[in-house]
PDB file of N, CA and C in Angstrom:
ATOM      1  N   UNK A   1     119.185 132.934  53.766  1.00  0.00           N
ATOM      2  CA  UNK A   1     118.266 131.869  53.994  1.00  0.00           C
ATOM      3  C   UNK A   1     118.986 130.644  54.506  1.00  0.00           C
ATOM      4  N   UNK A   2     118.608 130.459  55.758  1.00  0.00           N
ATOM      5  CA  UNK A   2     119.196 129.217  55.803  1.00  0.00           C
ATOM      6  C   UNK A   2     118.192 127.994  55.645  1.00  0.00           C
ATOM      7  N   UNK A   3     118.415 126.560  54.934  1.00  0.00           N
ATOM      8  CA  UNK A   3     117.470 125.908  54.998  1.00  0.00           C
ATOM      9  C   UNK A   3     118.197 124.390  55.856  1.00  0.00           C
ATOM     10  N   UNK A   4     117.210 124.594  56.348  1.00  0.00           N
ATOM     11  CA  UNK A   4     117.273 122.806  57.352  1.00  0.00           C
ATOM     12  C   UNK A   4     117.038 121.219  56.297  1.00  0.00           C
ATOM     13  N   UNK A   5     117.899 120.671  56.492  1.00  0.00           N
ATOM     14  CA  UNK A   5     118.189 119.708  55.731  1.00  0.00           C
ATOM     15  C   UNK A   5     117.441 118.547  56.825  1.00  0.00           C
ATOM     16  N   UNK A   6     116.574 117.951  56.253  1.00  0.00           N
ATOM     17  CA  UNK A   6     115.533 116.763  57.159  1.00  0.00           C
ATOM     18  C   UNK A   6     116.136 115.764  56.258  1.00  0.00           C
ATOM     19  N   UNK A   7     116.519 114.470  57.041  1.00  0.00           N
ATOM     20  CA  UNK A   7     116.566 113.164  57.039  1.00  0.00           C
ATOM     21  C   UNK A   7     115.659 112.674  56.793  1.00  0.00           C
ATOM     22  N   UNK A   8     115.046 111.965  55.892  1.00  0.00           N
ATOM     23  CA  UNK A   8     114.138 111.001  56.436  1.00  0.00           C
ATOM     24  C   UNK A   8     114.813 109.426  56.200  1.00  0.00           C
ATOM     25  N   UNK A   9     114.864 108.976  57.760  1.00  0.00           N
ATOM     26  CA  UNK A   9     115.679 107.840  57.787  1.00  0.00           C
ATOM     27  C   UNK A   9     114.329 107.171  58.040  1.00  0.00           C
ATOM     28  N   UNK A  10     114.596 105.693  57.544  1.00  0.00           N
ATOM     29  CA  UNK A  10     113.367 104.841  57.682  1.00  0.00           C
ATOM     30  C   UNK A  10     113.396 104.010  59.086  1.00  0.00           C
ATOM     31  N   UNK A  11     112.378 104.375  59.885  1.00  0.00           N
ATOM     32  CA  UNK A  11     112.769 103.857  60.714  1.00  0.00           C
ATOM     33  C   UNK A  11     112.729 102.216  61.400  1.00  0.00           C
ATOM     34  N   UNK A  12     113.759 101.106  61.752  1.00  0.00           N
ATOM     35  CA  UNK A  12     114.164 100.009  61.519  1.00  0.00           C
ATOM     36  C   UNK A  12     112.600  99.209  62.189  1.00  0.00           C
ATOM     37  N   UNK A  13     112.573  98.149  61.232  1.00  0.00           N
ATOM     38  CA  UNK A  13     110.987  97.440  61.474  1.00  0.00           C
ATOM     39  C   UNK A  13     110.765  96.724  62.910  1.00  0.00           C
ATOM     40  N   UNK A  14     109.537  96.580  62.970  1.00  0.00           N
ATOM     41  CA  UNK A  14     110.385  95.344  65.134  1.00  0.00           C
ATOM     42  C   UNK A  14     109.895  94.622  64.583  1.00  0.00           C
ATOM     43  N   UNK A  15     110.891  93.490  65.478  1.00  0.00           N
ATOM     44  CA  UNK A  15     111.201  92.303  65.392  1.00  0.00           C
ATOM     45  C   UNK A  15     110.668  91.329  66.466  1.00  0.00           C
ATOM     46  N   UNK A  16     110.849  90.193  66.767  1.00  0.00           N
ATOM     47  CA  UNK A  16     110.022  89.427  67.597  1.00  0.00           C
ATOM     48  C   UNK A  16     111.313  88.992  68.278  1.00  0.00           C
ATOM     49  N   UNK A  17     112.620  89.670  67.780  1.00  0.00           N
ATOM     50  CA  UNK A  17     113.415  89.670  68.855  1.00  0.00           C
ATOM     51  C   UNK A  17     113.390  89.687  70.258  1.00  0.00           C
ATOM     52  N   UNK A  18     113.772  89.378  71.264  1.00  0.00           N
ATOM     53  CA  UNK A  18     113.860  89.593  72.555  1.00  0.00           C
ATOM     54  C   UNK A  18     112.348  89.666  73.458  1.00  0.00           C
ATOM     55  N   UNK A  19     111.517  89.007  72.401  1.00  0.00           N
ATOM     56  CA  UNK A  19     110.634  89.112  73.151  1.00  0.00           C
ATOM     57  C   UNK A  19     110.584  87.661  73.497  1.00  0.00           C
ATOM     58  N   UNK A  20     109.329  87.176  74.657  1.00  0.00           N
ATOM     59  CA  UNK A  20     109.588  85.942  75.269  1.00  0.00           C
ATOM     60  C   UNK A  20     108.279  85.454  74.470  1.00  0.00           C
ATOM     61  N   UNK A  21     106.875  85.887  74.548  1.00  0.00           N
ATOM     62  CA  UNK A  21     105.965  85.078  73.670  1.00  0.00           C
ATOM     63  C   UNK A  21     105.677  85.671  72.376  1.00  0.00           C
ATOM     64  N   UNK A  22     105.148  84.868  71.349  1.00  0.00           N
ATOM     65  CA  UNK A  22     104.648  85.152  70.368  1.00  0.00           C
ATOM     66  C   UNK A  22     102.829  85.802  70.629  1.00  0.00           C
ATOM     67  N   UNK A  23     102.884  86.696  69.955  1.00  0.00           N
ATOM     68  CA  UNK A  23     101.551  87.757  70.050  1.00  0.00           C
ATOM     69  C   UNK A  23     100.760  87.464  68.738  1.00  0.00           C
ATOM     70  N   UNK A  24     100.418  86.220  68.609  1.00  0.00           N
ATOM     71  CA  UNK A  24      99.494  86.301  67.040  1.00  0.00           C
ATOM     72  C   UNK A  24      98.768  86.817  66.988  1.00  0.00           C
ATOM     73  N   UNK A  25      98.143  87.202  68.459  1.00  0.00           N
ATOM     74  CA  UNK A  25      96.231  87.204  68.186  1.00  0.00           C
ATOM     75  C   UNK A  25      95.636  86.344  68.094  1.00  0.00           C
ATOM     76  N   UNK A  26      96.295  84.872  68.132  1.00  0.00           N
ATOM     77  CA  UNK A  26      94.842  83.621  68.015  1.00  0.00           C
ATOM     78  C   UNK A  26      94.825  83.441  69.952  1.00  0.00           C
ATOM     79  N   UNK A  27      93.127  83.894  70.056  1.00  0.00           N
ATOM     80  CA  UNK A  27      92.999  83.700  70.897  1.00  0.00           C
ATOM     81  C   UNK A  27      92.784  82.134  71.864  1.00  0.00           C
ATOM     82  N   UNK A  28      92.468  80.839  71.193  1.00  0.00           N
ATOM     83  CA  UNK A  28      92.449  79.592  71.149  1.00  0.00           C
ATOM     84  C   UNK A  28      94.053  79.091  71.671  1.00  0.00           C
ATOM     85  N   UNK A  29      93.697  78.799  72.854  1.00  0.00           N
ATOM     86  CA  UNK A  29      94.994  78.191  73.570  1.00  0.00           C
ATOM     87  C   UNK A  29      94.806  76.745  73.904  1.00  0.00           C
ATOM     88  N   UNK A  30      95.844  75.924  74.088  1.00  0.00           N
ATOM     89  CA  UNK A  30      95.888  74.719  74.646  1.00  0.00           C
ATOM     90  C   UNK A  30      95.419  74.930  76.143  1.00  0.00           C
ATOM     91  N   UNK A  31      95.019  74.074  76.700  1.00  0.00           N
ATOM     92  CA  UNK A  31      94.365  74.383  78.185  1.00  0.00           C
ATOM     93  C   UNK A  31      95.892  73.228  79.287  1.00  0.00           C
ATOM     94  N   UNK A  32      96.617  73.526  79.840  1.00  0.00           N
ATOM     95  CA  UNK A  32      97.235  73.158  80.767  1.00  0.00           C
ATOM     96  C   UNK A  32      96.665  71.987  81.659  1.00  0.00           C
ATOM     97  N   UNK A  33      95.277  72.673  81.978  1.00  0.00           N
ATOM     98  CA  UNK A  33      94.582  71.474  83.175  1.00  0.00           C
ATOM     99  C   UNK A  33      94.307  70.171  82.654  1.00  0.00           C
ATOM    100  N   UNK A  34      94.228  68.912  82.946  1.00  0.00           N
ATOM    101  CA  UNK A  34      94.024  67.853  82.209  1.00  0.00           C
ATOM    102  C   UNK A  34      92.693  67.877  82.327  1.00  0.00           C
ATOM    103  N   UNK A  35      91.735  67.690  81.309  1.00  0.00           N
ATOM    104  CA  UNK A  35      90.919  66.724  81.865  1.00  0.00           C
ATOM    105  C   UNK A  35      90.153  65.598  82.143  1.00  0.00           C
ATOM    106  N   UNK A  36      89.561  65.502  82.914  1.00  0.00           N
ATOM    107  CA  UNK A  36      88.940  64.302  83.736  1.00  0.00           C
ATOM    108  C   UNK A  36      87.665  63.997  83.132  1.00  0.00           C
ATOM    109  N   UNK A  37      87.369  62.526  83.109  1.00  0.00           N
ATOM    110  CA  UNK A  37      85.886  62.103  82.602  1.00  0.00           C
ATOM    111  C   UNK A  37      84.762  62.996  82.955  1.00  0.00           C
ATOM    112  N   UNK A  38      84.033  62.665  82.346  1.00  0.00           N
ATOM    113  CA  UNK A  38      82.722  63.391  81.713  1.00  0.00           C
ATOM    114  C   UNK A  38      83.271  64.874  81.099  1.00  0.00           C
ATOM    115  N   UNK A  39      84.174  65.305  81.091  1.00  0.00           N
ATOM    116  CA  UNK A  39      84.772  66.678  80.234  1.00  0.00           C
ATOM    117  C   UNK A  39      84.891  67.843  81.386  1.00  0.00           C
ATOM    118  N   UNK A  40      84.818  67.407  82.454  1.00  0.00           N
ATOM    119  CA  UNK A  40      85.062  68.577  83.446  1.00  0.00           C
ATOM    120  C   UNK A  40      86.866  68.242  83.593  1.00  0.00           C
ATOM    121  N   UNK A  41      87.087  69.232  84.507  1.00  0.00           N
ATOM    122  CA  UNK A  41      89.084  69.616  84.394  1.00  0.00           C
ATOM    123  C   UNK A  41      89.254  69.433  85.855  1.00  0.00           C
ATOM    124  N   UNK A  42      90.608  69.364  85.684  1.00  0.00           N
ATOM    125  CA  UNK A  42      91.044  68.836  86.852  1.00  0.00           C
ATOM    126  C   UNK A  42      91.435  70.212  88.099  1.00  0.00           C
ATOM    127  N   UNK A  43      91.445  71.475  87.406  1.00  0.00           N
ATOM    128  CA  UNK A  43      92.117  72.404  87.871  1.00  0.00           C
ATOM    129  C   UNK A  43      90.635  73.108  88.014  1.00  0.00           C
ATOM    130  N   UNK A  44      89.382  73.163  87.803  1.00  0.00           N
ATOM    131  CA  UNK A  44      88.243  73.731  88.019  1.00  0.00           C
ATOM    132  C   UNK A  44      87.457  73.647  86.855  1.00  0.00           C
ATOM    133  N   UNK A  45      86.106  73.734  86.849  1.00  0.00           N
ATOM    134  CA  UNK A  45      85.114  73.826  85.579  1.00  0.00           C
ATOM    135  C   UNK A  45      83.767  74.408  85.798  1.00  0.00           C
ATOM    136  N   UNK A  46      83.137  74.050  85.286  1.00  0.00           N
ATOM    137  CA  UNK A  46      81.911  74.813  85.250  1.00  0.00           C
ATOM    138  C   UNK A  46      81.133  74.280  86.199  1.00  0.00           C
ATOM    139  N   UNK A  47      81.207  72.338  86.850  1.00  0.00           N
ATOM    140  CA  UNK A  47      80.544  72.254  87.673  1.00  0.00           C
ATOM    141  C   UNK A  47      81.238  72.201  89.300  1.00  0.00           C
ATOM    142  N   UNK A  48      80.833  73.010  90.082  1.00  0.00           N
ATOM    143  CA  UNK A  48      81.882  73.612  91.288  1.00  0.00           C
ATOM    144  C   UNK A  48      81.674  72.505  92.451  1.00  0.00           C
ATOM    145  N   UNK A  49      80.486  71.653  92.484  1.00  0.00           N
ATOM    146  CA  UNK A  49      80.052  70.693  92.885  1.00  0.00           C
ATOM    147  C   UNK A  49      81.326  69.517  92.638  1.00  0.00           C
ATOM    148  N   UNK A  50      81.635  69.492  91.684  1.00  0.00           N
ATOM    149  CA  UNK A  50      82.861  68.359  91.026  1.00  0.00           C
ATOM    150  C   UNK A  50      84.363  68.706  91.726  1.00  0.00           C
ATOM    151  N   UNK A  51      84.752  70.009  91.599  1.00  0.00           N
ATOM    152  CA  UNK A  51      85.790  71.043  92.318  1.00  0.00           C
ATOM    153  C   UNK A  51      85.604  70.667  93.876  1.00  0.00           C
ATOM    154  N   UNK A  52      84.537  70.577  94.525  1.00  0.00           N
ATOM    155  CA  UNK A  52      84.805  70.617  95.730  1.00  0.00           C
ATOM    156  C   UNK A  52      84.328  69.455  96.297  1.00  0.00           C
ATOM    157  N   UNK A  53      84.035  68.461  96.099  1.00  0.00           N
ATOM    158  CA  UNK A  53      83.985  66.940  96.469  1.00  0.00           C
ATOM    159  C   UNK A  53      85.433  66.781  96.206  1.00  0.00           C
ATOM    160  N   UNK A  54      86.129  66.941  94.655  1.00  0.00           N
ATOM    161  CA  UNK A  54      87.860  66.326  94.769  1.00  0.00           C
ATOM    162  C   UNK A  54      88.341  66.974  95.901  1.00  0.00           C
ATOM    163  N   UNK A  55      88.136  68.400  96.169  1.00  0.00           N
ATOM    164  CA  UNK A  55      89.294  69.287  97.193  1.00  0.00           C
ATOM    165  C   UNK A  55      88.822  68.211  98.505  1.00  0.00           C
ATOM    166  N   UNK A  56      87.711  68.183  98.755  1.00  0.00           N
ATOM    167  CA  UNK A  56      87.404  67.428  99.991  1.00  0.00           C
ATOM    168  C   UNK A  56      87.874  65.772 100.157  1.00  0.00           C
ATOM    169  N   UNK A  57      87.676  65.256  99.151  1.00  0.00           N
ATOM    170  CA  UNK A  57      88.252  64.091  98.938  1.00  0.00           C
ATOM    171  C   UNK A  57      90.120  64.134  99.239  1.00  0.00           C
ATOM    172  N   UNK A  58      90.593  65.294  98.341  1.00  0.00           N
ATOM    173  CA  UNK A  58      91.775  64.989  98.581  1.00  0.00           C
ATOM    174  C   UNK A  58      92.778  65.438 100.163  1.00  0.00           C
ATOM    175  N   UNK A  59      91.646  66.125 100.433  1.00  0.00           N
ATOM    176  CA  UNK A  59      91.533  66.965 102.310  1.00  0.00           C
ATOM    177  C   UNK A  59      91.907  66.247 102.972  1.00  0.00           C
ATOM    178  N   UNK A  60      90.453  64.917 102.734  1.00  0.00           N
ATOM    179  CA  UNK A  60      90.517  63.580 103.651  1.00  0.00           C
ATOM    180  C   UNK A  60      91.687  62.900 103.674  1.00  0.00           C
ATOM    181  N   UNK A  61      92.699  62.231 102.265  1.00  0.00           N
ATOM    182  CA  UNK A  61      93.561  61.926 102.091  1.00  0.00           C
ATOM    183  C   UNK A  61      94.773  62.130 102.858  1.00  0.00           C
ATOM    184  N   UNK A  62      94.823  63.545 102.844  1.00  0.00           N
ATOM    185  CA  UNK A  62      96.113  64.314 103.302  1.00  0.00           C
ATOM    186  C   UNK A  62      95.808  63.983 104.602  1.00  0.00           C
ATOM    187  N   UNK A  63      94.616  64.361 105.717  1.00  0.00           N
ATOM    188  CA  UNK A  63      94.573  64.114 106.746  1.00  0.00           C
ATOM    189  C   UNK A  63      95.101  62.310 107.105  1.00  0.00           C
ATOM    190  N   UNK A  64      94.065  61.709 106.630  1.00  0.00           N
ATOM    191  CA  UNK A  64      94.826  60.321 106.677  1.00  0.00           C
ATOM    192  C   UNK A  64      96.062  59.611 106.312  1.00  0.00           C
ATOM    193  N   UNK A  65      96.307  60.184 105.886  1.00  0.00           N
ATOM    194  CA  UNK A  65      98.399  60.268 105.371  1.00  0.00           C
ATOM    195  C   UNK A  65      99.084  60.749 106.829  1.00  0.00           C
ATOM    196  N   UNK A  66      98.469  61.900 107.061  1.00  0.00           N
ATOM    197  CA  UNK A  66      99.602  62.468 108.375  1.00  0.00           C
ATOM    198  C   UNK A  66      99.251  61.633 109.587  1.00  0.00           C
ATOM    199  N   UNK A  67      97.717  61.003 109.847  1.00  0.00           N
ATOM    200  CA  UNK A  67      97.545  60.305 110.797  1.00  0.00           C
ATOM    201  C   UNK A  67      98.352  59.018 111.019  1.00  0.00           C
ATOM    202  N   UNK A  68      99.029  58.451 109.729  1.00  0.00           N
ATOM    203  CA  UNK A  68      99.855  57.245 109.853  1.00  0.00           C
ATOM    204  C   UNK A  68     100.823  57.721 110.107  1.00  0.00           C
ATOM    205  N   UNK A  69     101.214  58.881 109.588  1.00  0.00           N
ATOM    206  CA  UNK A  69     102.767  59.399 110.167  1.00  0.00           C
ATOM    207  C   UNK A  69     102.849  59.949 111.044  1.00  0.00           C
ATOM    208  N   UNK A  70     102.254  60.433 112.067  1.00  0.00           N
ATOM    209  CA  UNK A  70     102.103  60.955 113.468  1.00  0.00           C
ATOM    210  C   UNK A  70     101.858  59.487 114.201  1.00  0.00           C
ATOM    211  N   UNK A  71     101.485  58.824 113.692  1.00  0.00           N
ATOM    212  CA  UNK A  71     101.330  56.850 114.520  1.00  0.00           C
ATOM    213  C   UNK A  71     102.762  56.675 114.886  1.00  0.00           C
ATOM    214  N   UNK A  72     103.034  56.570 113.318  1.00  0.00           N
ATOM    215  CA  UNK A  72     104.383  55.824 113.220  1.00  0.00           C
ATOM    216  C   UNK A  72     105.346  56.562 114.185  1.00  0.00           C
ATOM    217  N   UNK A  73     105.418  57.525 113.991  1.00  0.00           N
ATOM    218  CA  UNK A  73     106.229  58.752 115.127  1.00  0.00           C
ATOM    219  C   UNK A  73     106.018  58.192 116.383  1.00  0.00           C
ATOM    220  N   UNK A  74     105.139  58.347 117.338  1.00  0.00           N
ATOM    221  CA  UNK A  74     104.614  57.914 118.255  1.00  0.00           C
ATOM    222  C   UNK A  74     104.799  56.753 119.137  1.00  0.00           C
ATOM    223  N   UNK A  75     104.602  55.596 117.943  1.00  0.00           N
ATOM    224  CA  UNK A  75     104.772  54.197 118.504  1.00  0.00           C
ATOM    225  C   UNK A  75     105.838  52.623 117.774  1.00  0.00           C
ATOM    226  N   UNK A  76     106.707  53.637 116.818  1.00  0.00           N
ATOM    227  CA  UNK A  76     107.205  53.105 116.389  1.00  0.00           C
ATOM    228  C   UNK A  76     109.081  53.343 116.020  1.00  0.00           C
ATOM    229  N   UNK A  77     109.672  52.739 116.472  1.00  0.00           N
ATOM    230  CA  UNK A  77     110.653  53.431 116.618  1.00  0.00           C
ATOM    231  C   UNK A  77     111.884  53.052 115.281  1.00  0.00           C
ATOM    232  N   UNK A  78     112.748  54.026 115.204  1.00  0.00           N
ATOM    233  CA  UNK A  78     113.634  54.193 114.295  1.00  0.00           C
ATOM    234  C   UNK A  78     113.851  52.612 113.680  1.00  0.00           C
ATOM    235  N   UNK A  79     114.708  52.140 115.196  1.00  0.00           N
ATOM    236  CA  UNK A  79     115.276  50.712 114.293  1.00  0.00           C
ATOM    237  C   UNK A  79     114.025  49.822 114.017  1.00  0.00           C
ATOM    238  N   UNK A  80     112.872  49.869 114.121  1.00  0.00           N
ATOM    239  CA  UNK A  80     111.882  49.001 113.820  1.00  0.00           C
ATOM    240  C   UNK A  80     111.288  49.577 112.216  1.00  0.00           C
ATOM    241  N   UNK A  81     111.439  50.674 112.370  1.00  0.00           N
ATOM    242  CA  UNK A  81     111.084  51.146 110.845  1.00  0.00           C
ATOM    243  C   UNK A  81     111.905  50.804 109.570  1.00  0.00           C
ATOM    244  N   UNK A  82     113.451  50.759 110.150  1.00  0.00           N
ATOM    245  CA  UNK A  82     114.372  50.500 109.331  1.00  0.00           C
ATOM    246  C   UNK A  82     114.224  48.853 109.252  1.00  0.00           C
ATOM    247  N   UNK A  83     114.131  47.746 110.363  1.00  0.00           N
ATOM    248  CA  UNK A  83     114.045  46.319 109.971  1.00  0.00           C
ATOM    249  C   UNK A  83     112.721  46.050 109.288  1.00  0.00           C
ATOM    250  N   UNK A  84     111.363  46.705 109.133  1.00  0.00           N
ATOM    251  CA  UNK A  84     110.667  47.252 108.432  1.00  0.00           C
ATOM    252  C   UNK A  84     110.433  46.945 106.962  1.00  0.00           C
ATOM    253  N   UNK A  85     111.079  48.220 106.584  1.00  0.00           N
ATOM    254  CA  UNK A  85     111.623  48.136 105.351  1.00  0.00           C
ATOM    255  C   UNK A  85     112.611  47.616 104.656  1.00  0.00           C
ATOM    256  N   UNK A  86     113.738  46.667 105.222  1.00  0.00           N
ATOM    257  CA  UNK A  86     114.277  45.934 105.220  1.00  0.00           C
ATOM    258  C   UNK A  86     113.404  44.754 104.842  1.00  0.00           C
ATOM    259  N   UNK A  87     112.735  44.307 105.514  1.00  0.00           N
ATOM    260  CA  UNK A  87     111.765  42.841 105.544  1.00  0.00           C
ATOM    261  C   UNK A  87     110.899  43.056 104.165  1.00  0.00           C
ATOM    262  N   UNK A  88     110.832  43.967 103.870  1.00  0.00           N
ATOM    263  CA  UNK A  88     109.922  44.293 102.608  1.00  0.00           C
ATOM    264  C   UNK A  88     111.364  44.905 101.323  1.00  0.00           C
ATOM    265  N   UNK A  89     112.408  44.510 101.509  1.00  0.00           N
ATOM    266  CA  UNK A  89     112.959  44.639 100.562  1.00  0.00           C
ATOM    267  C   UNK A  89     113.274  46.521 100.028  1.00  0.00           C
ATOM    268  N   UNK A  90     113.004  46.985 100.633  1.00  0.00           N
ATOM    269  CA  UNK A  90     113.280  48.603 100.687  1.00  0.00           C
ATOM    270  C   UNK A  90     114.731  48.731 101.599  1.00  0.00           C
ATOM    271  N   UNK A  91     114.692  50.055 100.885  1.00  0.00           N
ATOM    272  CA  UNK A  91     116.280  50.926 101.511  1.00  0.00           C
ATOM    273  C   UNK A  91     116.191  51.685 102.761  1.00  0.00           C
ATOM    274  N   UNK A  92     116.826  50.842 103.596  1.00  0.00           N
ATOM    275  CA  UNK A  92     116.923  51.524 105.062  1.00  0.00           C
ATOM    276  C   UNK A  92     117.715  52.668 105.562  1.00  0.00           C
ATOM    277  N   UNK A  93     118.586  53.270 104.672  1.00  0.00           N
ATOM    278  CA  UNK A  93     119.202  54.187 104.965  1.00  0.00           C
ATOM    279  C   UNK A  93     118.586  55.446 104.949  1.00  0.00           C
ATOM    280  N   UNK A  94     118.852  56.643 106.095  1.00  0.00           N
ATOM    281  CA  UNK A  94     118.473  57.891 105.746  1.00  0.00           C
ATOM    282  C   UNK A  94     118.367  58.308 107.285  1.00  0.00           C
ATOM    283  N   UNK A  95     117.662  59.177 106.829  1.00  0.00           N
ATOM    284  CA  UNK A  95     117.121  59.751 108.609  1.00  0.00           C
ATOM    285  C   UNK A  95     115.684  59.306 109.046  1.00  0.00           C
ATOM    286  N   UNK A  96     115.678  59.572 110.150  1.00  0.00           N
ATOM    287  CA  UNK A  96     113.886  58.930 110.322  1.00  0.00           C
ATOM    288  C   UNK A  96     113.051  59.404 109.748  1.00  0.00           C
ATOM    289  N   UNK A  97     112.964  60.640 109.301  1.00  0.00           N
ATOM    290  CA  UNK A  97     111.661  61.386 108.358  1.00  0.00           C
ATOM    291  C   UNK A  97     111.484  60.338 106.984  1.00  0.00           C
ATOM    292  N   UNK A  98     112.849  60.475 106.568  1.00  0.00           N
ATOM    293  CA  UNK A  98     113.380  59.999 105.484  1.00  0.00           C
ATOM    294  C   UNK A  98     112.336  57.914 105.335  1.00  0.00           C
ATOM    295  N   UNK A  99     112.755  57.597 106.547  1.00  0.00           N
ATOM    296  CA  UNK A  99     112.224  56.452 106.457  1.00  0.00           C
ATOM    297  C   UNK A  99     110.697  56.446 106.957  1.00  0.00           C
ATOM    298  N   UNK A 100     110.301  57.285 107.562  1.00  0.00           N
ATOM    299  CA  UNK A 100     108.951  57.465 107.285  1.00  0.00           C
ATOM    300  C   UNK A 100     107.832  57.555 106.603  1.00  0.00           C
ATOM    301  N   UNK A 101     108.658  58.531 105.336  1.00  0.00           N
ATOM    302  CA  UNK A 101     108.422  58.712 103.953  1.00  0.00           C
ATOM    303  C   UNK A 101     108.146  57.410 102.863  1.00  0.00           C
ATOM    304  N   UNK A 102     109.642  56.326 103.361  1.00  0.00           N
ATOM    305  CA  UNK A 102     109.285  55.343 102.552  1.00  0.00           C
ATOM    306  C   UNK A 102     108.208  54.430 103.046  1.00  0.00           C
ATOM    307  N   UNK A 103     108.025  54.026 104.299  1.00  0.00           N
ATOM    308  CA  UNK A 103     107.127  52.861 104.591  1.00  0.00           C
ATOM    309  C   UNK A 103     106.166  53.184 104.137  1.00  0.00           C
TER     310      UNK A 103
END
């Protein structure tokens, strides 16, 4: 007769070692997006009307931002940008993007 000799080794418990998040199960998270008066968020909400007046609002912005910097490009030249910002107490050094950026 031969008989087989079984181990029973216990096997070692897991750990929360090496892992990167904690898994509680509470489903209740902090929300990332800030939000903005009346309780809607800044990153989207329930009213989509609110979401897309800011995107459009901030559309307009961006467009009117590049329209001064496509001006300035255009009709304004390096050393005038730099005496510029000079006259207003700003740092004239850099490259022209660079001083574009600041005016």
């Amino acid at each position: 007769m031969n008989a087989v000799k079984e181990d029973k080794v216990a096997a070692p418990e897991q750990t929360s070692k090496g892992t990167k998040r904690k898994k509680d199960g509470n489903a209740e998270q902090k929300a990332k997006i800030p939000k903005l008066e009346g309780g809607a968020s800044a990153g989207g909400g329930s009213s989509n009307d609110g979401v897309v007046d800011l995107e459009s609002k901030l559309k307009e912005q961006t467009n009117s931002l590049w329209e001064i910097k496509d001006g300035l490009k255009k009709h304004v030249s390096t050393s005038e940008l730099r005496e510029m910002l000079e006259a207003n107490g700003q740092d004239s050094a850099g490259s022209e993007n660079d001083l574009r950026e600041r005016w």
